[in-house]
Protein backbone atom coordinates (compact mmCIF):
# COMPACT_ATOMS: atom_id res chain seq x y z
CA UNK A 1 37.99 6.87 -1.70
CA UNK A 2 36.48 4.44 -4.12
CA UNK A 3 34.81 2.70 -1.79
CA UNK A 4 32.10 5.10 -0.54
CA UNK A 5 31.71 6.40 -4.25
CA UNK A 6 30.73 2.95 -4.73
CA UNK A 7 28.10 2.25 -2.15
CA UNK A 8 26.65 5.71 -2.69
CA UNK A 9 26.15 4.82 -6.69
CA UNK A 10 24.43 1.58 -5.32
CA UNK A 11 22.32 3.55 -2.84
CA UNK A 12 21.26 6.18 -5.22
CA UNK A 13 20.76 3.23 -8.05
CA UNK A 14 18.34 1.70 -5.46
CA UNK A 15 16.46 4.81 -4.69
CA UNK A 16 16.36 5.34 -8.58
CA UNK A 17 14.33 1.77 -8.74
CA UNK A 18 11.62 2.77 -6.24
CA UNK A 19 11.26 5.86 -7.80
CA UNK A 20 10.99 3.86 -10.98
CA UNK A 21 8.54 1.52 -9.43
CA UNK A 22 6.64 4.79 -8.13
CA UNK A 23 5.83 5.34 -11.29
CA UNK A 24 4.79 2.43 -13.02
CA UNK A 25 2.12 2.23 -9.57
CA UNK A 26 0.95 6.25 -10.77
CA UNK A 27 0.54 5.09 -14.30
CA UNK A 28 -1.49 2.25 -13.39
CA UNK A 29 -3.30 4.27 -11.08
CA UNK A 30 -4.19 6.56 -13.45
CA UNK A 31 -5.51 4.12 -15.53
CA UNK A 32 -7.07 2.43 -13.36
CA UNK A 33 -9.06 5.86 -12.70
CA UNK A 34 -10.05 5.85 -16.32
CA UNK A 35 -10.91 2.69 -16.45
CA UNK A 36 -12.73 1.79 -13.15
CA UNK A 37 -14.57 -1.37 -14.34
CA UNK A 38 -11.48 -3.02 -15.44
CA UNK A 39 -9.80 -2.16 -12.16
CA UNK A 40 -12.83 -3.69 -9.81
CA UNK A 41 -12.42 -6.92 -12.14
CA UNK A 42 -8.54 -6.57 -11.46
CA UNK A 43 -8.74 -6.03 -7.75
CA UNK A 44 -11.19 -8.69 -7.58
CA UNK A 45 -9.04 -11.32 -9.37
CA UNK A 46 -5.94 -10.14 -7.41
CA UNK A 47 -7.50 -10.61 -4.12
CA UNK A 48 -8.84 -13.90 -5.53
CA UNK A 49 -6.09 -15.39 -5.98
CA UNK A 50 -4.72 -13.81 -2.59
CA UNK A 51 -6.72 -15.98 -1.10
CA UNK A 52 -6.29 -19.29 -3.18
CA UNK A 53 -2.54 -18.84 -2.82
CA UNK A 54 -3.01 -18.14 1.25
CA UNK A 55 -5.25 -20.55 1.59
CA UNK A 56 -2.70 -23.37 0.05
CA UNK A 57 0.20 -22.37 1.76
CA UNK A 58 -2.01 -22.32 5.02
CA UNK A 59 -3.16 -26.22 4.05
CA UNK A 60 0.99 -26.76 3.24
CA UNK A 61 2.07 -25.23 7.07
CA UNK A 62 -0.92 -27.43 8.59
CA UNK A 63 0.43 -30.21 7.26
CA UNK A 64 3.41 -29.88 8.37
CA UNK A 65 2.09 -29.43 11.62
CA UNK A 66 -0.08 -32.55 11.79
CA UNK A 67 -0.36 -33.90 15.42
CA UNK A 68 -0.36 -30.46 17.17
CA UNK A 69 -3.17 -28.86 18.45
CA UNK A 70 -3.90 -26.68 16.00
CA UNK A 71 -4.02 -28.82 12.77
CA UNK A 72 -7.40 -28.90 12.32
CA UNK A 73 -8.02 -25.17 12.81
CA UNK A 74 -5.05 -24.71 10.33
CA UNK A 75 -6.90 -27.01 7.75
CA UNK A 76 -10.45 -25.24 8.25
CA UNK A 77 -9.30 -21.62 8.00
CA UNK A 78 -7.18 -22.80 4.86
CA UNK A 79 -10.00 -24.80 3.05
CA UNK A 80 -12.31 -21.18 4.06
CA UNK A 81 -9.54 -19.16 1.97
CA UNK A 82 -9.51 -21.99 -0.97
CA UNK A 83 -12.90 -21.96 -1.14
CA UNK A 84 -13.42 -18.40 -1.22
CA UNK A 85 -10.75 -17.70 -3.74
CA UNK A 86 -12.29 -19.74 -6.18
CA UNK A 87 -15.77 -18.44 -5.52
CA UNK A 88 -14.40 -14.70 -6.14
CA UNK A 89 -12.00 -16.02 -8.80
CA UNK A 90 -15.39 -17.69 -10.47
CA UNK A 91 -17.82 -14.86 -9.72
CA UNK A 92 -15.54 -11.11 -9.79
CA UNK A 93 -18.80 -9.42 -10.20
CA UNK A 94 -21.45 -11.16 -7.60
CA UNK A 95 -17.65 -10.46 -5.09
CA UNK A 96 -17.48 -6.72 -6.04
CA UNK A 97 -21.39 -6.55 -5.47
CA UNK A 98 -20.81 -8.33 -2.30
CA UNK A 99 -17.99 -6.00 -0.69
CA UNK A 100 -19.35 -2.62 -2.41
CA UNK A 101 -22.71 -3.31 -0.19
CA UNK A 102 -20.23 -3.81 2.63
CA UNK A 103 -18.16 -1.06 1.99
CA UNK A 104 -21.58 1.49 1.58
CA UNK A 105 -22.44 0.04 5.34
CA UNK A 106 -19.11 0.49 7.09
CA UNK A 107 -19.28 4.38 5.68
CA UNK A 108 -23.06 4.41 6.66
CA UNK A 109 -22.29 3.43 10.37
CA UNK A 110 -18.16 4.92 10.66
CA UNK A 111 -20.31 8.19 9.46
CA UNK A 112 -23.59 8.01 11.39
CA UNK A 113 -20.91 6.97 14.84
CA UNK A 114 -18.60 9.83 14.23
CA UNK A 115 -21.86 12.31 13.73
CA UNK A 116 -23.40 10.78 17.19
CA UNK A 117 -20.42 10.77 19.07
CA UNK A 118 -19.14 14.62 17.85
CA UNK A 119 -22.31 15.81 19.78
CA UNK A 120 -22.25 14.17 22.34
CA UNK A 121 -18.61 14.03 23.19
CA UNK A 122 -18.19 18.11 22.32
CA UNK A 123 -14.64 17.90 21.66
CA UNK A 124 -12.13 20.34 20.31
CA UNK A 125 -12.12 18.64 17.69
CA UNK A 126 -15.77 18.58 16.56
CA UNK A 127 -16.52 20.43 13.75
CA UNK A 128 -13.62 18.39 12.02
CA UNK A 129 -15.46 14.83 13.01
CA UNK A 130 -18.64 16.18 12.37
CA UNK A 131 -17.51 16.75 8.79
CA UNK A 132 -15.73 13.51 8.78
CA UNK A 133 -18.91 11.90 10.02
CA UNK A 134 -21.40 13.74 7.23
CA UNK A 135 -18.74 13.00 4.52
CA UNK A 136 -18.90 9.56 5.40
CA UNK A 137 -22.53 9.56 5.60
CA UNK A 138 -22.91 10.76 2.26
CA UNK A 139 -20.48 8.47 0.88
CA UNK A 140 -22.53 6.04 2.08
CA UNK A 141 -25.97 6.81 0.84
CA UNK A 142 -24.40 7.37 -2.50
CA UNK A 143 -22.74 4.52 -3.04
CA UNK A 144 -25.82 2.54 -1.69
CA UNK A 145 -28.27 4.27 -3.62
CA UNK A 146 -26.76 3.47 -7.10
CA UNK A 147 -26.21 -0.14 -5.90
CA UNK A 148 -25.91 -2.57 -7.45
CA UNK A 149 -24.09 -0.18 -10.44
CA UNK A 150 -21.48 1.29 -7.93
CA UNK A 151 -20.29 -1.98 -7.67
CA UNK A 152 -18.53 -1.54 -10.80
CA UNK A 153 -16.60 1.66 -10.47
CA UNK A 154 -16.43 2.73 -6.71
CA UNK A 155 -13.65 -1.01 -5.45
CA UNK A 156 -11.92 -0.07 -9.04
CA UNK A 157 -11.35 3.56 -7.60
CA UNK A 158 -10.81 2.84 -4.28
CA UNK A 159 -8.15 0.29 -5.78
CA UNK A 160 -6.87 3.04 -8.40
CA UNK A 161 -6.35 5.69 -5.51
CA UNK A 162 -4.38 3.29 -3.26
CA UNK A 163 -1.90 2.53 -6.48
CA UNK A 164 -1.64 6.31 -6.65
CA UNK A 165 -0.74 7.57 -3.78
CA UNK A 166 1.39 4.72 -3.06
CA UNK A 167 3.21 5.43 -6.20
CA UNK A 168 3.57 9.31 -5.52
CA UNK A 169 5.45 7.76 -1.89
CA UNK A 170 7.60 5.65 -3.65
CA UNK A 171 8.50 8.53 -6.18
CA UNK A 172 9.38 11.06 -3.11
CA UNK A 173 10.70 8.77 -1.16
CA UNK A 174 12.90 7.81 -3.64
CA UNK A 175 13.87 10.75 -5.45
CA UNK A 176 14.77 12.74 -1.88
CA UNK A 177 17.15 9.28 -0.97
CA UNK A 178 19.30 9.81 -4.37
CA UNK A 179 18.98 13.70 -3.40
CA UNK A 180 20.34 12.66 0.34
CA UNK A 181 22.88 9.94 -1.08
CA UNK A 182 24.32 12.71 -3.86
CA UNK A 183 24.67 15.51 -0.55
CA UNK A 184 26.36 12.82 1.88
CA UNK A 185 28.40 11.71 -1.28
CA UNK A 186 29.34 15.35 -2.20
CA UNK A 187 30.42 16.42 1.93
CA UNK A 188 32.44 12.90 1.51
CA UNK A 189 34.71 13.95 -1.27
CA UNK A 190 34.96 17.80 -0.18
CA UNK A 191 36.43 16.60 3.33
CA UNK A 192 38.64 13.60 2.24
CA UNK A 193 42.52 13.83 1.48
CA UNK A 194 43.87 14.83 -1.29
CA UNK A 195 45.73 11.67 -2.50
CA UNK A 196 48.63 13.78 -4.42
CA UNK A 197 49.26 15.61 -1.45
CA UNK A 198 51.65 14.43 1.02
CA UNK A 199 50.42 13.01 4.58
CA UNK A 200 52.22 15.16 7.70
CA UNK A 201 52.01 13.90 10.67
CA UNK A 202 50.92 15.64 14.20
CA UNK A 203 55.12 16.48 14.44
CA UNK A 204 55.52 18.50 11.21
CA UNK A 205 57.01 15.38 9.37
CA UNK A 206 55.95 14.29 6.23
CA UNK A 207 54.83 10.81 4.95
């Protein structure tokens, strides 16, 4: 009887770590809301060194590799993701310029492709992707009309919102595992033997 009492407590200790970790991501979420600049300098750094990190371990498996067909390409695509780490690690703000201009033109075109293809495709579906299409449309002109300012607050909320939600999944996924582990744990000891009680067999016999 111990044992499943046992691997339930390390299930539910588990699930009580990603809830834990759910929350640390909400709190820094949150802040990260509050604080948007410091998040688009964050995010910036982060994926900086995403790629100077990639980028070495890339140059590493390459060399490794060395008389295959694909060393060079290994050693160009990693010297690309070296280089470009450092340039965003060196320049956070002239990167978050960069990518908020690209961001305003994939919502620009996802929005003005969604609008376009609503009316002409007619769909069941077509008041909900023309809204889709004018929200990103807006989103768009916004965020390109207070360029180059949105650069510091729109990749630090983007960033913010993905810690947030991902943290409010951790936290229910989580807290409804211990709630799962405590129920399976709970049917577990309501259906096992009594230990004190003596064992009879099919034949009336007892143990």
């Amino acid at each position: 009887m111990n044992e499943p009492t046992a691997e339930g407590r390390k299930l539910s200790r588990s699930f009580g770590w990603l809830a834990l970790l759910g929350t640390l991501l909400v709190i820094a979420g949150v802040i990260g809301l509050v604080y948007t600049g410091v998040a688009t300098l964050t995010s910036m750094l982060l994926f900086g060194w995403l790629l100077l990190v990639g980028g070495l371990v890339g140059l590493l498996h390459a060399i490794e590799s060395r008389g295959t067909n694909y060393f060079w390409l290994g050693v160009v695509v990693a010297a690309l993701n070296i280089a470009a780490g450092v340039v965003v690690i060196k320049h956070p703000e002239g990167t978050a310029e960069a990518l908020t201009m690209f961001a305003a033109l994939l919502f620009l075109t996802g929005g003005v492709f969604r609008l376009v293809g609503s009316v002409v495709v007619r769909g069941p579906q077509m008041g909900w992707t023309l809204l889709q299409g004018a929200f990103g449309l807006l989103l768009g002109l916004l965020v390109l009309f207070d360029w180059p300012h949105s650069s510091l607050y729109v990749l630090g909320c983007f960033f913010s919102l993905a810690l947030l939600f991902d943290g409010l999944g951790l936290i229910a996924f989580g807290l409804g595992g211990r709630r799962i582990v405590s129920m399976v744990s709970g049917r577990l000891d309501e259906t096992a033997p009594n230990s004190d009680e003596p064992f009879t067999s099919p034949e009336g016999e007892q143990k």
